[in-house]
N, C-alpha and C. Protein backbone atom coordinates (compact mmCIF):
# COMPACT_ATOMS: atom_id res chain seq x y z
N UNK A 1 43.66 158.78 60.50
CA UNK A 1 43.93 158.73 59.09
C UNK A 1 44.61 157.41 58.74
N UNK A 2 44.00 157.01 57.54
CA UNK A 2 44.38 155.59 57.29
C UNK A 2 46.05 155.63 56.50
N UNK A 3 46.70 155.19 57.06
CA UNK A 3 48.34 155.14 56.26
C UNK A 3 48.65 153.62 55.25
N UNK A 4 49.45 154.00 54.27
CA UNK A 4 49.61 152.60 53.03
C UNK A 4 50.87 152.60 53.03
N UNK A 5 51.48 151.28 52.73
CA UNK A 5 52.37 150.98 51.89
C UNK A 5 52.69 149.94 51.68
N UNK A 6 53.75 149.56 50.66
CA UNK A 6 53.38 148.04 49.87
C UNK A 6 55.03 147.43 50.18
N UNK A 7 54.74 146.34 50.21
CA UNK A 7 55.54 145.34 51.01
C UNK A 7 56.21 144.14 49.56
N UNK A 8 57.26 144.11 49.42
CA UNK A 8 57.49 143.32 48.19
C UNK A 8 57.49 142.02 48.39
N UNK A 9 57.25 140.78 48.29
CA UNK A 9 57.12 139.90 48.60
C UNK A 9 57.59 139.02 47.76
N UNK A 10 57.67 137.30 48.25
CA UNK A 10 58.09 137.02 47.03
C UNK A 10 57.05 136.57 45.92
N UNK A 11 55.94 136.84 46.31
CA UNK A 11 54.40 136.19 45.54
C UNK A 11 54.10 137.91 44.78
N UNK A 12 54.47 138.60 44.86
CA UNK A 12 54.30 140.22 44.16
C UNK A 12 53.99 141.19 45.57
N UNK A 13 53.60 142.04 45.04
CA UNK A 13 52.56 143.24 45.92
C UNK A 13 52.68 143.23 46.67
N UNK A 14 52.63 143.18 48.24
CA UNK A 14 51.50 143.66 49.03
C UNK A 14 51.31 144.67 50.00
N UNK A 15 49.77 145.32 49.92
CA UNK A 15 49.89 146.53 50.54
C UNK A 15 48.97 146.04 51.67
N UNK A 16 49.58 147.18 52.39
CA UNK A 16 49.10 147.17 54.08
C UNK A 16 48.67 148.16 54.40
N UNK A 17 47.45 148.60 55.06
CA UNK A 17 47.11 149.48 55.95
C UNK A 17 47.06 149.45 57.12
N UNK A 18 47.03 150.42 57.71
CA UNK A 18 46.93 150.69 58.88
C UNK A 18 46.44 152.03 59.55
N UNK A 19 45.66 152.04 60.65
CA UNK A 19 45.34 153.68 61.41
C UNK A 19 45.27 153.20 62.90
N UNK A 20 45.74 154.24 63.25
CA UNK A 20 45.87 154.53 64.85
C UNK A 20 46.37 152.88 65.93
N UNK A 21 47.53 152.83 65.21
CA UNK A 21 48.19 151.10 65.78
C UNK A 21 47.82 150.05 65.51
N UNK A 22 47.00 150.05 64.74
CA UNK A 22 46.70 148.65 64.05
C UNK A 22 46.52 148.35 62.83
N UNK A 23 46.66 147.18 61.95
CA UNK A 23 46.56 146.88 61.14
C UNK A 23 45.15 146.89 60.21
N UNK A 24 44.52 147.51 59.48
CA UNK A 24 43.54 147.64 59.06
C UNK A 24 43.40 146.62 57.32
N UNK A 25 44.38 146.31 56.97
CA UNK A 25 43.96 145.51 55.65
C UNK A 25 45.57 144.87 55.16
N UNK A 26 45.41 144.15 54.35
CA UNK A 26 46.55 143.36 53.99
C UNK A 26 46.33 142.43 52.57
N UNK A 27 46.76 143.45 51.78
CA UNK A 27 46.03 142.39 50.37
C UNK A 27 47.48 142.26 49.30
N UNK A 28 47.21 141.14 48.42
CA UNK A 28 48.05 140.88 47.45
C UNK A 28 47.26 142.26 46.20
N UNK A 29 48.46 142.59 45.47
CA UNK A 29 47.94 143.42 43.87
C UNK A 29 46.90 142.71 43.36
N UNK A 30 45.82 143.44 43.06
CA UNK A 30 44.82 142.92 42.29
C UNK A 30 44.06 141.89 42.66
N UNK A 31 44.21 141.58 44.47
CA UNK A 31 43.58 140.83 44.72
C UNK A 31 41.77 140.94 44.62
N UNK A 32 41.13 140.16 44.74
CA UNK A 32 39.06 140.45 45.18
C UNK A 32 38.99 140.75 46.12
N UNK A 33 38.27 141.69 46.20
CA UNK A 33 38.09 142.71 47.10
C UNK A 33 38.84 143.48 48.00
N UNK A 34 40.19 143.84 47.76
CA UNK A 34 41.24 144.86 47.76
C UNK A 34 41.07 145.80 47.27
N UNK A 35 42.24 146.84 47.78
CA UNK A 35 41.72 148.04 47.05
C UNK A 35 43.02 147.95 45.45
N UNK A 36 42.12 149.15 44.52
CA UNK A 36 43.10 148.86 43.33
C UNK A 36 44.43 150.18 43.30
N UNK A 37 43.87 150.75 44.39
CA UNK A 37 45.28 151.90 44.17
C UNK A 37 45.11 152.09 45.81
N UNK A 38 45.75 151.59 46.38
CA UNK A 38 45.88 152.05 48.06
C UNK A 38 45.91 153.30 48.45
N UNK A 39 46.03 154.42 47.75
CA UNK A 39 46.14 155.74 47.79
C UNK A 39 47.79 156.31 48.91
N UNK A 40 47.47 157.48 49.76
CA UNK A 40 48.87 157.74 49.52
C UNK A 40 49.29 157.41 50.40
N UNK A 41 50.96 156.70 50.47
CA UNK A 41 51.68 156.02 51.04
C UNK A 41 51.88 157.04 52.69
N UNK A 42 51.93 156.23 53.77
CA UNK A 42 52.34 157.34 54.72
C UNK A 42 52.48 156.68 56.23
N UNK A 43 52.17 156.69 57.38
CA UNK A 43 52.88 155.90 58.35
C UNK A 43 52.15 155.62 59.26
N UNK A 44 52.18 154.65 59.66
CA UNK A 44 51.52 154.06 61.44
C UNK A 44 52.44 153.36 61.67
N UNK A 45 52.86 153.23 63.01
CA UNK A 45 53.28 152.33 63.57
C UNK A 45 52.67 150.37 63.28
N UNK A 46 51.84 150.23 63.35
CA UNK A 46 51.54 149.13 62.29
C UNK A 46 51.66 148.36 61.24
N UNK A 47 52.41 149.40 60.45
CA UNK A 47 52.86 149.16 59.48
C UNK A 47 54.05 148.36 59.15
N UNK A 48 54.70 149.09 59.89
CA UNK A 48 56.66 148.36 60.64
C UNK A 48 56.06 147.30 60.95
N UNK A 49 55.37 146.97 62.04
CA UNK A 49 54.93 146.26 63.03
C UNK A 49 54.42 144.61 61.33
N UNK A 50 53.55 144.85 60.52
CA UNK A 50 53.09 143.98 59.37
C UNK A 50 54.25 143.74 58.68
N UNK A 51 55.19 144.69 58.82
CA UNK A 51 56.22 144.17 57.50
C UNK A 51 57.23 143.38 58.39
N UNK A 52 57.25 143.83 59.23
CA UNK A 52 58.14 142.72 60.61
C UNK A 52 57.99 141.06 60.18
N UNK A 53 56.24 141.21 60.74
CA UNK A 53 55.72 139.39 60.65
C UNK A 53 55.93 139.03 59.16
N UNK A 54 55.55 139.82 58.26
CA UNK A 54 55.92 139.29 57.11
C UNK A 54 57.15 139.16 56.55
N UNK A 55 58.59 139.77 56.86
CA UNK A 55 59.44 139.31 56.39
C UNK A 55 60.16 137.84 57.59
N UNK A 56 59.24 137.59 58.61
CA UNK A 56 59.47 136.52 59.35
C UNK A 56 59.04 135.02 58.36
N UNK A 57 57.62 135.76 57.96
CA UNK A 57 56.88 134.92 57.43
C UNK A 57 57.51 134.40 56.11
N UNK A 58 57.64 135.07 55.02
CA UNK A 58 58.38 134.86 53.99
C UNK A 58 60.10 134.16 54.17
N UNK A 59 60.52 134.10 55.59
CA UNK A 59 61.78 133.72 55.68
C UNK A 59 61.58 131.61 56.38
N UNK A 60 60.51 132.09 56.69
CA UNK A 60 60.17 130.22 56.62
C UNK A 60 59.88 130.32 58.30
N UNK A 61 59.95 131.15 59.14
CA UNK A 61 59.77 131.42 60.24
C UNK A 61 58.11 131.18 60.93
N UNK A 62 58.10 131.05 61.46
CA UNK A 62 56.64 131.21 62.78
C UNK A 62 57.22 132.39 63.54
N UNK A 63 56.28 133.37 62.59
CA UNK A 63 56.07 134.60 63.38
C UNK A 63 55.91 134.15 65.08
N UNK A 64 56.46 134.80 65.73
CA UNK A 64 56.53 134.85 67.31
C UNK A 64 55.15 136.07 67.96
N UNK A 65 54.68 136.81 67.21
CA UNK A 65 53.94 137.53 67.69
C UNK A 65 53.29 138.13 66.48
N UNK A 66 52.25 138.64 66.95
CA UNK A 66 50.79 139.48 66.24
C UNK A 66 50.63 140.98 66.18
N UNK A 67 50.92 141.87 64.72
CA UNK A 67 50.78 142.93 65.29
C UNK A 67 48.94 143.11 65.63
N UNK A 68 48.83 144.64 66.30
CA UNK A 68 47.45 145.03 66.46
C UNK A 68 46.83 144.68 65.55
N UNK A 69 45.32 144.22 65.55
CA UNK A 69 44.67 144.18 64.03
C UNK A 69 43.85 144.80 64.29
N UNK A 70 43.01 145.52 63.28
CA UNK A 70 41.32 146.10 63.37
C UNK A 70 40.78 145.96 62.09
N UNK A 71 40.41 144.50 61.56
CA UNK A 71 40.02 144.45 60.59
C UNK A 71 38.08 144.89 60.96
N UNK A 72 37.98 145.58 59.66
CA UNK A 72 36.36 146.17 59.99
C UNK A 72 35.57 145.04 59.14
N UNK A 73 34.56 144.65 59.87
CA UNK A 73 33.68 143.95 59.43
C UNK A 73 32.23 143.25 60.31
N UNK A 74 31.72 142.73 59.52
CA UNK A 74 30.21 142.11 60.80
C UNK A 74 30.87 141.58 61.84
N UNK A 75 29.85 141.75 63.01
CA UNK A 75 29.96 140.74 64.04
C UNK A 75 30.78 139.56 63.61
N UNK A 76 29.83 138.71 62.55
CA UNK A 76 29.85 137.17 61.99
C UNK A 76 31.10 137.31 61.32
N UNK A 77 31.75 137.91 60.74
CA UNK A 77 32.92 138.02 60.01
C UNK A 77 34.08 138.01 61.12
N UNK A 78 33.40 138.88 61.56
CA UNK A 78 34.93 138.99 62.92
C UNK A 78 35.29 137.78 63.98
N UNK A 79 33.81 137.14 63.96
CA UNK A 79 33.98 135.50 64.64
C UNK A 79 34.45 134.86 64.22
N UNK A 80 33.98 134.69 62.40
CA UNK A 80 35.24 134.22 61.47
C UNK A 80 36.59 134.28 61.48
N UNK A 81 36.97 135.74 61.31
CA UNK A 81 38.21 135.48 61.26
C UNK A 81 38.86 135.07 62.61
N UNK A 82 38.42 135.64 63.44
CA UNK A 82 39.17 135.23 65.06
C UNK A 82 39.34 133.64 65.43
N UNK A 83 38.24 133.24 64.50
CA UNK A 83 38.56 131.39 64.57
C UNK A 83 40.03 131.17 63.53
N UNK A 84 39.86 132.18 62.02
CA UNK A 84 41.03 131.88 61.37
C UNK A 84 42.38 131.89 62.32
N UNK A 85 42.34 132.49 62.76
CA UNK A 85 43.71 132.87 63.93
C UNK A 85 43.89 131.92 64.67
N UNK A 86 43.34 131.00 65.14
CA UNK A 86 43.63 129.72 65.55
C UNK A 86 43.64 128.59 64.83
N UNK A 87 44.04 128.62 63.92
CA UNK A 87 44.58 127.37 62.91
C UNK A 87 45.59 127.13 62.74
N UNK A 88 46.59 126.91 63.68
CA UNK A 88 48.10 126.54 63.67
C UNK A 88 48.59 126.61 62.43
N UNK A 89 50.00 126.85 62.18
CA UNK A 89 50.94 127.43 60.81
C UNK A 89 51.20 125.86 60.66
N UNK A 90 50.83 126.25 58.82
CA UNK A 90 50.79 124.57 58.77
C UNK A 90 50.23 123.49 58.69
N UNK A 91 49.07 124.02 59.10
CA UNK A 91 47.46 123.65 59.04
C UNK A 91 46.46 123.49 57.90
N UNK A 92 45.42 122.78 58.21
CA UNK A 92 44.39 123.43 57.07
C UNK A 92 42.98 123.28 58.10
N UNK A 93 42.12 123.57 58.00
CA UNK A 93 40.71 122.79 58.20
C UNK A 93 39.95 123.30 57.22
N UNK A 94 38.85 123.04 57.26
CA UNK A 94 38.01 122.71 56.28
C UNK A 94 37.00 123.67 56.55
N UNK A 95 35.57 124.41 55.21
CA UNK A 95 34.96 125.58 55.56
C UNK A 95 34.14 124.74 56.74
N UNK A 96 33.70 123.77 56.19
CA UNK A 96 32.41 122.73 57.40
C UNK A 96 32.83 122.66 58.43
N UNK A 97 33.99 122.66 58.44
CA UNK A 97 34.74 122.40 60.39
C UNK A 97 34.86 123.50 60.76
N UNK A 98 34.94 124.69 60.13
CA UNK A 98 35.02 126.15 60.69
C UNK A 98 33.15 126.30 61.50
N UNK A 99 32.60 125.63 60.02
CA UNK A 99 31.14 125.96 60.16
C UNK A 99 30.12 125.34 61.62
N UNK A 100 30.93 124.25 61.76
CA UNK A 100 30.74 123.73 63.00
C UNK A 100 31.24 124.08 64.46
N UNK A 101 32.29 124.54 64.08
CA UNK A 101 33.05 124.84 65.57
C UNK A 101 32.31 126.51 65.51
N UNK A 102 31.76 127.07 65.09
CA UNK A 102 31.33 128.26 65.38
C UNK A 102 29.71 128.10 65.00
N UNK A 103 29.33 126.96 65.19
CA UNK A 103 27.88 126.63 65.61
C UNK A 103 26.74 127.26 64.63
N UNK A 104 27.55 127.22 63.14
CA UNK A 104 27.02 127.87 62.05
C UNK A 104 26.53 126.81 61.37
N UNK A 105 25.28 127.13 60.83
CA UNK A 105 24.67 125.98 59.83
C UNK A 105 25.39 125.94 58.23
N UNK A 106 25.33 126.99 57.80
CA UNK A 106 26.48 126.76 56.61
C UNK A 106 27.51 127.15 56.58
N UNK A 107 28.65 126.17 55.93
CA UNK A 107 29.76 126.21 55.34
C UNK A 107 29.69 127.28 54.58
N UNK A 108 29.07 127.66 53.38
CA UNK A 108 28.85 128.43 52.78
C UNK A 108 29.07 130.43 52.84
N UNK A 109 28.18 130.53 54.20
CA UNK A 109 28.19 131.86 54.79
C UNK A 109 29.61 131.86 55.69
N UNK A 110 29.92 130.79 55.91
CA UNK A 110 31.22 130.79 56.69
C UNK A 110 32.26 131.34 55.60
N UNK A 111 32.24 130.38 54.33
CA UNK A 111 33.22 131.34 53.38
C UNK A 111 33.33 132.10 52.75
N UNK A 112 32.04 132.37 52.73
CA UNK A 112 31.92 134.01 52.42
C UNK A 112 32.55 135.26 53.22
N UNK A 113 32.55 134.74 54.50
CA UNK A 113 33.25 135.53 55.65
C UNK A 113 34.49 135.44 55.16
N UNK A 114 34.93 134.15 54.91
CA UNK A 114 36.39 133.86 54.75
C UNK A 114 37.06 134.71 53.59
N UNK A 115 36.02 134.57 52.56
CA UNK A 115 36.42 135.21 51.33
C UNK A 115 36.99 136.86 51.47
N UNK A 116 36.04 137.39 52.57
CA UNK A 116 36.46 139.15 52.55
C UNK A 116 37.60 139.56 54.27
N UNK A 117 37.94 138.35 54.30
CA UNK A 117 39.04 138.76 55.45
C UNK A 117 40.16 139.70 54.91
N UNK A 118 39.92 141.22 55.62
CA UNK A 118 40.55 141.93 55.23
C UNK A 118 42.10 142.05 55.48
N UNK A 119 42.48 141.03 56.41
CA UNK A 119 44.48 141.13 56.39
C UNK A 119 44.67 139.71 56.40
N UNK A 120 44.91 139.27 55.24
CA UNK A 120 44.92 138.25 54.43
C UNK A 120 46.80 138.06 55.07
N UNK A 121 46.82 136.33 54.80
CA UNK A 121 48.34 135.54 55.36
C UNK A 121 48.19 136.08 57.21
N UNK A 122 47.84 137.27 57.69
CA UNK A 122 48.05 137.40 59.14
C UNK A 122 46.86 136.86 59.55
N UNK A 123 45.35 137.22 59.09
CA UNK A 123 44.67 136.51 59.37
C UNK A 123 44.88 135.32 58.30
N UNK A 124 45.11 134.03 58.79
CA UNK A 124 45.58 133.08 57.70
C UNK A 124 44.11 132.28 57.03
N UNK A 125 43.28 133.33 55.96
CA UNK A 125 42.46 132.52 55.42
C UNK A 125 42.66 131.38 54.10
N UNK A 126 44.26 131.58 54.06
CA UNK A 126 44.47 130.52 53.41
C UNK A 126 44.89 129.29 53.55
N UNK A 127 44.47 129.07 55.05
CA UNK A 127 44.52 127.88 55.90
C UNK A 127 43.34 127.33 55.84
N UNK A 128 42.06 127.74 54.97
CA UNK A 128 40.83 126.59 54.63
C UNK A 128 40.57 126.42 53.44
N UNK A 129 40.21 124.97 53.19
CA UNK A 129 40.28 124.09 52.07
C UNK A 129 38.86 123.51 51.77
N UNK A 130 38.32 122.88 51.05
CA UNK A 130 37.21 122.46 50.75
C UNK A 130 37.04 120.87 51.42
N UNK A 131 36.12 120.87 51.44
CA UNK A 131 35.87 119.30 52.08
C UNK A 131 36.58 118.28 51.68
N UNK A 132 37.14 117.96 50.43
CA UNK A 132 37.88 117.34 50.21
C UNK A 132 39.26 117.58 50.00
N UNK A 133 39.44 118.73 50.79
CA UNK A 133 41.00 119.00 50.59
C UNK A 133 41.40 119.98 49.81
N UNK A 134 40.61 120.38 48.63
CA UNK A 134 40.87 120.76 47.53
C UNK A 134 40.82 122.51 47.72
N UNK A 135 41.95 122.93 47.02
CA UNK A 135 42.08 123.97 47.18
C UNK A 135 40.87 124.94 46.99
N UNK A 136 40.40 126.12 47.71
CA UNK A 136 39.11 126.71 46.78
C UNK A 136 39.12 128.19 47.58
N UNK A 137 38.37 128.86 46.75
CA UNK A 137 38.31 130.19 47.28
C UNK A 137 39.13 130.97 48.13
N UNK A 138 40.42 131.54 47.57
CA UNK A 138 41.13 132.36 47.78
C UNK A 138 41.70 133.62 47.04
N UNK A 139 40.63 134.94 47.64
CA UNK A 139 40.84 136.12 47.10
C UNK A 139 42.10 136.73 45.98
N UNK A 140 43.33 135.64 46.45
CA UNK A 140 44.75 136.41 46.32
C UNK A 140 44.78 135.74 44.85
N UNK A 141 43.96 134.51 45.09
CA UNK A 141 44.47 133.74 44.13
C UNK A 141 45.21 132.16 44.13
N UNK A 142 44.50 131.27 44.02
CA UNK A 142 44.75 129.89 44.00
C UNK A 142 46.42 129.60 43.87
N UNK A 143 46.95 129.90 42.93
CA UNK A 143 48.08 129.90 42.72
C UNK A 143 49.41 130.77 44.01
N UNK A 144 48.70 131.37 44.64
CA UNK A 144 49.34 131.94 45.75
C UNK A 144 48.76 131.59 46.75
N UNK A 145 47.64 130.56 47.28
CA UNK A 145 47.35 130.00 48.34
C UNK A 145 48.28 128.61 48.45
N UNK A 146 48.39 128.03 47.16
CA UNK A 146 49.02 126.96 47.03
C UNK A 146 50.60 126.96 47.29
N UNK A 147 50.98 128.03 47.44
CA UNK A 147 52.58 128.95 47.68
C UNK A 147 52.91 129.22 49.13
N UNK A 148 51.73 129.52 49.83
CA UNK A 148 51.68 129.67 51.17
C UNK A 148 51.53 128.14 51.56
N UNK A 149 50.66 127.46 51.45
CA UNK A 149 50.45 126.56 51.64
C UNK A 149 52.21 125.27 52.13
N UNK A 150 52.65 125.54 50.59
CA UNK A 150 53.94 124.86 50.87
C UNK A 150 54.77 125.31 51.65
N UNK A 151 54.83 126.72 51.92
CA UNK A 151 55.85 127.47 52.60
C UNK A 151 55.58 126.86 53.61
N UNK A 152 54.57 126.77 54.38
CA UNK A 152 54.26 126.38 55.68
C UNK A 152 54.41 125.37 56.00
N UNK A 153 54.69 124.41 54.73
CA UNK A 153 54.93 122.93 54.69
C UNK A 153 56.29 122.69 54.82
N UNK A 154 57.80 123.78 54.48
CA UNK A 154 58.77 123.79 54.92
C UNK A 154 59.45 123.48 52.77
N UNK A 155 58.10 123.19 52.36
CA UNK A 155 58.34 123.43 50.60
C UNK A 155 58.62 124.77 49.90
N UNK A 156 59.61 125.18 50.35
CA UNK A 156 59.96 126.86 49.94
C UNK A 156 59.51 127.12 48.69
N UNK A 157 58.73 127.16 48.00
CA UNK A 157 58.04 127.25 46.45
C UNK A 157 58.82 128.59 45.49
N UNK A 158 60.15 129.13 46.12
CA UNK A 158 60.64 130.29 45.15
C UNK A 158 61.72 130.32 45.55
């Protein structure tokens, strides 16, 4: 059984799921393609385990460790994100350099993957940027990629 609950942050919202020790989703309020009512609040061990890294995370810290994840998705998505996870805190690369290092012909289908990464900041898909740098496609919201972004830069933005 899937367990919820929402994590206050300093960017708003966020709720977390989780079932059977791992982390199953991680979205800002009202993010694309989140859910709009997480339904009813209740417990996994996972859960502790997400609000842990995230109040590391929000404190300017490099999380020291990973809880379980089981984000559900394609094969191709899950290659995706498992490359997101290696983008050092602090980082950016680019969708084309994702698209290349995973021997994909488009950038494109790469961010599409990127776009529906279901535990968003842990899987850090807001560590890719557009070819020129430029901020783009982030579910949570541009204005809160650009927030993470600085945090990680040591620019506490709140």
């Amino acid at each position: 059984m899937t367990a919820w609950t929402i994590y206050p942050s300093p960017l708003g919202q966020i709720f977390l799921s989780g079932a059977n020790g791992a982390l199953t989703g991680l979205w800002f309020r009202g993010q694309r393609h989140g859910p709009d009512v997480p339904g009813p609040v209740g417990s996994d061990p996972a859960l502790e385990l997400g609000m842990k890294w995230l109040d590391a995370y929000f404190s300017s810290q490099i999380p020291d460790f990973l809880p379980p994840l089981a984000p559900a998705g394609t094969p191709f998505q899950r290659r995706v994100w498992q490359a997101l996870l290696e983008i050092p805190y602090g980082a950016t690369v680019t969708y084309g350099h994702l698209a290349r290092d995973l021997s994909c012909a488009s950038a494109q289908a790469v961010g599409q993957a990127v776009g529906r990464n279901p535990i968003g900041l842990i899987i850090p898909c807001h560590r890719v940027v557009g070819a020129d740098g430029r901020l783009t496609g982030y579910a949570g919201g541009l204005d809160k990629k650009a927030a993470l972004l600085a945090l990680e830069k040591g620019e506490l933005p709140w």
